[in-house]
Protein backbone atom coordinates (compact mmCIF):
# COMPACT_ATOMS: atom_id res chain seq x y z
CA UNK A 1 -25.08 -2.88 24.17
CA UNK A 2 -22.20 -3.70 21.63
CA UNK A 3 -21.64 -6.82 19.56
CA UNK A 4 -20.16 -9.87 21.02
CA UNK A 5 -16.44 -10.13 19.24
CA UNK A 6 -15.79 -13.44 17.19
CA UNK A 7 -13.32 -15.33 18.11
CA UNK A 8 -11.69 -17.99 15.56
CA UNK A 9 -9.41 -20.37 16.40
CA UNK A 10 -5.59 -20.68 15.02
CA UNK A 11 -6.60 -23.69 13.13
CA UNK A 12 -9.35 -21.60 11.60
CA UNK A 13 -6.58 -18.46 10.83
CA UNK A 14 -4.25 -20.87 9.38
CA UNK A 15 -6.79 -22.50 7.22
CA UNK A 16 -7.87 -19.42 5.88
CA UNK A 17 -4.77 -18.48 5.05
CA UNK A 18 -3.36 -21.12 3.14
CA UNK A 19 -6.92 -21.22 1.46
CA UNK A 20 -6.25 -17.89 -0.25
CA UNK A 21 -2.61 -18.06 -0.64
CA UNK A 22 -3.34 -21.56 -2.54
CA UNK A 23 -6.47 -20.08 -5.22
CA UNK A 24 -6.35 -17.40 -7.57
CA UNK A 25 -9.32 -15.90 -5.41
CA UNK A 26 -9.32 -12.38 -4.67
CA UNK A 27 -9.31 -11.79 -0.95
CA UNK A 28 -12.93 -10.52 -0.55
CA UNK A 29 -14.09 -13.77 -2.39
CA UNK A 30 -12.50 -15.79 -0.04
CA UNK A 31 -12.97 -14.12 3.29
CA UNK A 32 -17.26 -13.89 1.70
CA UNK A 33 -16.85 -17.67 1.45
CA UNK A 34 -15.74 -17.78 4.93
CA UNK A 35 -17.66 -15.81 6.45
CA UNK A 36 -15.15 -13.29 7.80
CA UNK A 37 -14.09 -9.45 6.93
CA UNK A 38 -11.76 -9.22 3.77
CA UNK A 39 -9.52 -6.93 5.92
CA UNK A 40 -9.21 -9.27 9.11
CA UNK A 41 -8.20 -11.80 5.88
CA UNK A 42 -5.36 -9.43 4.97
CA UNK A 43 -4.36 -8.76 8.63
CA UNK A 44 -4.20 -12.79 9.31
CA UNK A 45 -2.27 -12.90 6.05
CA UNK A 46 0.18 -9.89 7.29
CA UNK A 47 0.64 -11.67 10.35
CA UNK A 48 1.24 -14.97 9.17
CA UNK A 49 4.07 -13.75 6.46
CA UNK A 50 5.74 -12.10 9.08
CA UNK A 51 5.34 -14.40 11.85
CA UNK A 52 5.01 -18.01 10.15
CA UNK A 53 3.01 -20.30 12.23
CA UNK A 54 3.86 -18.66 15.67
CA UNK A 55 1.81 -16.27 14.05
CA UNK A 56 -1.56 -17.21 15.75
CA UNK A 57 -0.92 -18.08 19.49
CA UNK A 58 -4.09 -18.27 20.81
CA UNK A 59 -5.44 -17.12 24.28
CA UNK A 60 -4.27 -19.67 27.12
CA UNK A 61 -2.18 -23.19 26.61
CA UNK A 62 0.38 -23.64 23.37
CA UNK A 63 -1.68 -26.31 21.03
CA UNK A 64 1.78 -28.24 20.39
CA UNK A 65 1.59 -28.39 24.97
CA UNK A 66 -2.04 -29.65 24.40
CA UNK A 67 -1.55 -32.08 21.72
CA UNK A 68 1.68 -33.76 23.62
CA UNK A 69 -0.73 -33.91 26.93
CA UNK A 70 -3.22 -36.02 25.31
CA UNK A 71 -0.65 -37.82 23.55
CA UNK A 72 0.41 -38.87 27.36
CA UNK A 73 -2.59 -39.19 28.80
CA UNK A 74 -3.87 -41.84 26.16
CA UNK A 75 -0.08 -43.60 26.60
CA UNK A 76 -0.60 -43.65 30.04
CA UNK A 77 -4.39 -45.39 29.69
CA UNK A 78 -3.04 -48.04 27.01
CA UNK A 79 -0.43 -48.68 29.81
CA UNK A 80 -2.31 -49.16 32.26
CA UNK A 81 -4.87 -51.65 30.47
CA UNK A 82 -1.59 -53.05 29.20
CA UNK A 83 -0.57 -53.59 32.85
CA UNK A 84 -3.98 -54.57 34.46
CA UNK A 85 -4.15 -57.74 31.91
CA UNK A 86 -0.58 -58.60 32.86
């Protein structure tokens, strides 16, 4: 039976990324104090240069989509307290 694959979220990739392109840290430092492979470092870093921060979709719903959503759905709560007291 073969290993489960890791997934990390676009948070995580973007973190990482700015982490090393912020320090004088080699790559394999960095990716050892993450926890990751120095060459799926490199890759994220690859992608990110040439892609910017679409660079990291994700699997299912745009995080921008998400974050607006809750945004609504806590407007819509405050709303309704708002109109419940009235």
């Amino acid at each position: 039976m073969g290993k489960k694959r890791r997934q990390y979220s676009s948070e995580f990739k973007l973190e990482a990324v700015r982490f090393f392109e912020s320090g004088n840290l080699p790559a394999s430092q960095v990716a050892r104090d993450l926890g990751i492979d120095p060459g799926r470092l490199r890759v994220w870093c690859r992608d990110f240069k040439k892609n910017g921060q679409q660079a990291f979709p994700g699997s299912g719903t745009d995080a921008g989509v998400d974050a607006e959503l809750k945004r609504l759905q806590r407007e819509v709560a405050q709303l309704k307290k708002e109109r419940d007291y009235l």
